[in-house]
N, C-alpha and C. Protein backbone atom coordinates (compact mmCIF):
# COMPACT_ATOMS: atom_id res chain seq x y z
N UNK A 1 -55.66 58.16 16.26
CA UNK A 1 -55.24 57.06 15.42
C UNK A 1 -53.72 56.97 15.46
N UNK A 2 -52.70 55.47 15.49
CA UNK A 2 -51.92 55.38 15.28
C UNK A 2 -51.32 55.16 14.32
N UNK A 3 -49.87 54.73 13.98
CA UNK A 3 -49.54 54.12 12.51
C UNK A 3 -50.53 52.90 12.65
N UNK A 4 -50.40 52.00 13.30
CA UNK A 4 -51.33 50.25 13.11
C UNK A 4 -52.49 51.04 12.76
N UNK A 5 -53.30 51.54 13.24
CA UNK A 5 -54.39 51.98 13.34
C UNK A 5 -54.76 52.47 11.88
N UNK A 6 -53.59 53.25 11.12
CA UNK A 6 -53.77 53.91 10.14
C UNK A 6 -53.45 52.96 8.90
N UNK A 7 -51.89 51.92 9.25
CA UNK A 7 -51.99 50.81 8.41
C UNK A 7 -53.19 50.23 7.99
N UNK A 8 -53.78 49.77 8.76
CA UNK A 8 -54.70 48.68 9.16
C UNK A 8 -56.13 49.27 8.38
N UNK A 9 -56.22 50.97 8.23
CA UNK A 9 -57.64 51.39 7.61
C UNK A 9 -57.09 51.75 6.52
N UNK A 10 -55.91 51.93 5.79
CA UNK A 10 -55.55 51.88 4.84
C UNK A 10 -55.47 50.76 3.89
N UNK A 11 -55.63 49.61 4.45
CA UNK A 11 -55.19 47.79 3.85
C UNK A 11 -56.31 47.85 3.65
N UNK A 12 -57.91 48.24 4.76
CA UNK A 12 -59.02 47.75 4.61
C UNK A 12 -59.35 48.82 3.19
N UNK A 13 -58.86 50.28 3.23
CA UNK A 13 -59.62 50.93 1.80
C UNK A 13 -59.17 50.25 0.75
N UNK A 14 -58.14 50.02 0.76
CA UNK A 14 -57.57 49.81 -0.50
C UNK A 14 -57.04 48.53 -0.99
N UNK A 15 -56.00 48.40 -2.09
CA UNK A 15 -56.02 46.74 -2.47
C UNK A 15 -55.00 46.61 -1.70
N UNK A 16 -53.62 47.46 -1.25
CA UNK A 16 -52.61 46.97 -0.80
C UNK A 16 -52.67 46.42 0.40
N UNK A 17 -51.46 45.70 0.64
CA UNK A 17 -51.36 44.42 1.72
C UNK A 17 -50.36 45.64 2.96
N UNK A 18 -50.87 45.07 4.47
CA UNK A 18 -50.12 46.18 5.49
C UNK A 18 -48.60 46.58 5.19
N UNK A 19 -48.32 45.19 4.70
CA UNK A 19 -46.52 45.31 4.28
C UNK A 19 -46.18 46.38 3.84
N UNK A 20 -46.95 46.40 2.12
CA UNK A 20 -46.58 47.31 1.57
C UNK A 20 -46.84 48.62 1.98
N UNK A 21 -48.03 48.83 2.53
CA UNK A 21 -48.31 50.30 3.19
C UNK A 21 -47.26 50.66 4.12
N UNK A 22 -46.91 49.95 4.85
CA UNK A 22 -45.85 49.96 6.13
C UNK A 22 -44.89 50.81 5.22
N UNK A 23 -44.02 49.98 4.72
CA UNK A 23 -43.02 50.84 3.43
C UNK A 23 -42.94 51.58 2.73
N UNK A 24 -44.48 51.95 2.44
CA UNK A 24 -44.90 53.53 1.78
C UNK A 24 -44.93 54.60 2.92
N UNK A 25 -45.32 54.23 3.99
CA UNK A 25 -45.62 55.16 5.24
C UNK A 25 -44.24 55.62 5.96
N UNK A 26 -43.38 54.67 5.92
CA UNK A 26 -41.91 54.69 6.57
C UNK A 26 -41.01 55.59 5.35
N UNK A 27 -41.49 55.40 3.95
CA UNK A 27 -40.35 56.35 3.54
C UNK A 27 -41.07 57.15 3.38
N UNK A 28 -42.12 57.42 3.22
CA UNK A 28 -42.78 58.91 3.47
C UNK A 28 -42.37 59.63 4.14
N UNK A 29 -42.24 59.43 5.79
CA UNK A 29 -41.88 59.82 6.61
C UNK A 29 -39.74 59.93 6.43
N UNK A 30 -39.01 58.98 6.01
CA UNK A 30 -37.92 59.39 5.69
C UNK A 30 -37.61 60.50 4.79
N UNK A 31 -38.29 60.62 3.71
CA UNK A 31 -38.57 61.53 2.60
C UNK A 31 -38.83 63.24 3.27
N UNK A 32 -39.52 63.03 4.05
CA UNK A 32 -40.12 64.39 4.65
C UNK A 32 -39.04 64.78 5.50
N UNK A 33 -38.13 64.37 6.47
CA UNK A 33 -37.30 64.37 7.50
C UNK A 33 -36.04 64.70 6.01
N UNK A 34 -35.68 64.02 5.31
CA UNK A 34 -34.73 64.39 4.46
C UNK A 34 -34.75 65.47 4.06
N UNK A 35 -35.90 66.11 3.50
CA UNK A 35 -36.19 67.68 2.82
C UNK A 35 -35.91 68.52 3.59
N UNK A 36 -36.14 67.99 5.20
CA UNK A 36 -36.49 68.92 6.11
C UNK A 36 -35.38 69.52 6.43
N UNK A 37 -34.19 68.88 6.47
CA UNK A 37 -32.43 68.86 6.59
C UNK A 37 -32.00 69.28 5.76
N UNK A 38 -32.72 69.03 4.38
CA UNK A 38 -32.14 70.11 3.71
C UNK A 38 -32.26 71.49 3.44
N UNK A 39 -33.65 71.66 4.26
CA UNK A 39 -34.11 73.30 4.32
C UNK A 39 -35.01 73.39 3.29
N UNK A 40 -35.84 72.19 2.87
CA UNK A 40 -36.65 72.63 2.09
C UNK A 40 -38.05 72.46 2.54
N UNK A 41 -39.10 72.46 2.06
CA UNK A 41 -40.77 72.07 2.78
C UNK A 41 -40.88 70.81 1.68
N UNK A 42 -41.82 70.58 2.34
CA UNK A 42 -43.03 69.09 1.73
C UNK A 42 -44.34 69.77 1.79
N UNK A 43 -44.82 69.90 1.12
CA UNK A 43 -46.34 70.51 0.47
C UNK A 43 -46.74 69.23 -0.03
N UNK A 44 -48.31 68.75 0.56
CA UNK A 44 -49.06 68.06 0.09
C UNK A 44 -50.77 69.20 -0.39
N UNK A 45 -50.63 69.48 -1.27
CA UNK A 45 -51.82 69.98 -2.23
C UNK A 45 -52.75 69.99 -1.49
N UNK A 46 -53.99 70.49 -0.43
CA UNK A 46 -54.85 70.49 -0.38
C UNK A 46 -54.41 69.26 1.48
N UNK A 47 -53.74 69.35 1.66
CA UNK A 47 -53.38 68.81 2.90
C UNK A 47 -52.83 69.61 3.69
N UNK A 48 -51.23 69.79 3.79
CA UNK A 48 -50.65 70.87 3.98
C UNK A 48 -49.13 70.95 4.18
N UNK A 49 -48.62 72.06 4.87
CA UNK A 49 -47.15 71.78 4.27
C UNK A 49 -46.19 71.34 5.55
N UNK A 50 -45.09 70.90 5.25
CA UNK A 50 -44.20 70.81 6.27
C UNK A 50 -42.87 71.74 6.15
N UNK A 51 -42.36 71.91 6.50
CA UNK A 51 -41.42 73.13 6.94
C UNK A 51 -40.51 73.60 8.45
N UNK A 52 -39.44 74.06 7.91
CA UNK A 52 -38.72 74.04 9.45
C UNK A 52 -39.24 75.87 10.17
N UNK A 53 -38.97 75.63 11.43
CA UNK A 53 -38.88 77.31 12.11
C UNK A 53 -37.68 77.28 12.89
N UNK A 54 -37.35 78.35 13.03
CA UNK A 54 -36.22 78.61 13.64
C UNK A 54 -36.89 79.15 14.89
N UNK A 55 -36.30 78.51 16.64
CA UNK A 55 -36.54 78.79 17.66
C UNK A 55 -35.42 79.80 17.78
N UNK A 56 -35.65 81.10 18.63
CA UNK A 56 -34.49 81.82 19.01
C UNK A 56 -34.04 80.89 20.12
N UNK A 57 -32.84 81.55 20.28
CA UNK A 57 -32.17 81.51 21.97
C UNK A 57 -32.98 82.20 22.88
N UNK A 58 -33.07 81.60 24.01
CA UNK A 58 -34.15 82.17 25.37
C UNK A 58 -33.67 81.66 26.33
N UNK A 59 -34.49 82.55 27.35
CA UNK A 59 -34.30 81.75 28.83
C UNK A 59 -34.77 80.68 29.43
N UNK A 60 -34.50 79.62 30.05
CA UNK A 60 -35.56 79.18 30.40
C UNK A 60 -35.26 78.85 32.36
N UNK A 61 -36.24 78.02 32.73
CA UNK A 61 -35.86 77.57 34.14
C UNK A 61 -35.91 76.19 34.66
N UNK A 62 -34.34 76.01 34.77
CA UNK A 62 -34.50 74.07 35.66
C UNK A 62 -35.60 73.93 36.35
N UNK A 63 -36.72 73.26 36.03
CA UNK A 63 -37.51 73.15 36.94
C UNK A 63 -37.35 72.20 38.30
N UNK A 64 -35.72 71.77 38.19
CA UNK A 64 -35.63 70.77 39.56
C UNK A 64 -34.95 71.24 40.23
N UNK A 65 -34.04 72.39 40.10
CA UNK A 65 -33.42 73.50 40.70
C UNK A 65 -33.35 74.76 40.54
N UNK A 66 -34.55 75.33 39.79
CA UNK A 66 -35.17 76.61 39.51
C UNK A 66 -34.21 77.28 39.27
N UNK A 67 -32.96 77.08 38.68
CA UNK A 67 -31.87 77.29 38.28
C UNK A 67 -32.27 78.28 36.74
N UNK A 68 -31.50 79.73 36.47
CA UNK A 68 -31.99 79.98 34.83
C UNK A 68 -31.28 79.62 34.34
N UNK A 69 -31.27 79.02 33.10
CA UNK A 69 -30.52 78.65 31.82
C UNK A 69 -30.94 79.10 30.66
N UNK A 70 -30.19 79.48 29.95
CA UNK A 70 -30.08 80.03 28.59
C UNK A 70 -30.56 78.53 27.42
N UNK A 71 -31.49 78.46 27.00
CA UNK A 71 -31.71 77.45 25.80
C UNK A 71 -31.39 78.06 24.65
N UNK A 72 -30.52 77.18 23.70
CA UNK A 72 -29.79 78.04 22.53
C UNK A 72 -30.95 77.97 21.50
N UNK A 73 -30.50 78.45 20.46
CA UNK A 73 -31.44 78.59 19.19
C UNK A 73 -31.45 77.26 18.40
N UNK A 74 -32.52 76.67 18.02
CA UNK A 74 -32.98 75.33 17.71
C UNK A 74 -33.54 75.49 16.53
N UNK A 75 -33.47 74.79 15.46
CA UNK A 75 -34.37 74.44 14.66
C UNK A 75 -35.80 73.55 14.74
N UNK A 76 -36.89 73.79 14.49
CA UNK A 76 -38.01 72.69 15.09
C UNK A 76 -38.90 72.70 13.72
N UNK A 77 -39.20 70.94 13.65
CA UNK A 77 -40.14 71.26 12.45
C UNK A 77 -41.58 72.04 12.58
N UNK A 78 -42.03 72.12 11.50
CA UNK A 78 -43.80 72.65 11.11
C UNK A 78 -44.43 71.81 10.78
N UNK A 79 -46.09 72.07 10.92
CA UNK A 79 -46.92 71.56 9.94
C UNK A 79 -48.16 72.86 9.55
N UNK A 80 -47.93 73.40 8.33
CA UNK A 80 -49.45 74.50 8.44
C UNK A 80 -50.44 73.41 7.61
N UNK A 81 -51.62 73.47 8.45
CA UNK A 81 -52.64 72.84 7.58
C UNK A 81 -53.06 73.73 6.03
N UNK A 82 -53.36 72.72 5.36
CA UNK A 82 -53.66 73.15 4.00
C UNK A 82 -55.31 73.57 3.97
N UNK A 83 -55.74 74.05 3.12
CA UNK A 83 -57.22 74.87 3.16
C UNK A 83 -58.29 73.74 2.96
N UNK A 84 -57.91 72.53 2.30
CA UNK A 84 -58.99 71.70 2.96
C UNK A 84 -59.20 70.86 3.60
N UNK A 85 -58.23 70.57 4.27
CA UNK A 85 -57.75 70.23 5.51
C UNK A 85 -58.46 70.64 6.78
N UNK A 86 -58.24 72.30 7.00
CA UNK A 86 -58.70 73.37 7.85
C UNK A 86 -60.26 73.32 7.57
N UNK A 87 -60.81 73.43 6.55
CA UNK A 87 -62.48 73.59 6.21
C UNK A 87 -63.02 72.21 6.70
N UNK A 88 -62.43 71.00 6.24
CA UNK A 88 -62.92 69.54 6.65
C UNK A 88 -63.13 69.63 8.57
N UNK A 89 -62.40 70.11 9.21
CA UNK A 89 -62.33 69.87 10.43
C UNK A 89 -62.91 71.11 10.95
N UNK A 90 -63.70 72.24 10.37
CA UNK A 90 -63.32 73.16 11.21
C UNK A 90 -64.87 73.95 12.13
N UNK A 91 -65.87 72.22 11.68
CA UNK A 91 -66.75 72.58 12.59
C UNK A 91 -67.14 71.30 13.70
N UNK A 92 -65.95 70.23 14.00
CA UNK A 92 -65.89 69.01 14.68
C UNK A 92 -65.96 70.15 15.44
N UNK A 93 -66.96 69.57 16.76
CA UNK A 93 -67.13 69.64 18.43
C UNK A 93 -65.88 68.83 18.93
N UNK A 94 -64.70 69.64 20.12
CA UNK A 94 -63.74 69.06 20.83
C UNK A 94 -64.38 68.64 21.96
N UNK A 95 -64.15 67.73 22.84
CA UNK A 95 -64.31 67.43 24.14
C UNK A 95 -65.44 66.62 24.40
């Protein structure tokens, strides 16, 4: 599923119009990216949380000139699923 995809089954559950969902979904997503900069998590209850990790510094290899390079230490976001989250999905067949 995409955002349209998710707009669009969100307008059909509920009373709101795509607009407004659009604008709930966009600062959601600003909201979460803001916390995230500030070093804090977003916990949704029974969903799950968001949170940063810290990548070390490593090696890695140009793969167009098999060249090694050092990749520095990065920050990258998270997501841990929340416990019913994990139980809802956790007897779907993949493939």
């Amino acid at each position: 599923m995409n955002k349209s995809e998710l707009i669009n089954s969100l307008s059909e559950e509920t009373t709101f119009n795509k607009k407004d969902i659009t604008r709930v979904i966009d600062r959601f997503v600003n909201i979460v990216q803001r916390e995230l900069k500030k070093g804090k998590k977003v916990a949704l209850s029974g969903f799950g949380t968001f949170s940063l990790s810290r990548r070390p510094e490593r090696n890695g290899i140009n793969p167009a000139t098999k060249e090694r390079i050092s990749l520095p230490a990065v920050n990258v976001p998270k997501f841990k699923a929340g416990k019913n989250l994990r139980e809802s999905v956790r007897s779907v067949k993949l493939g």
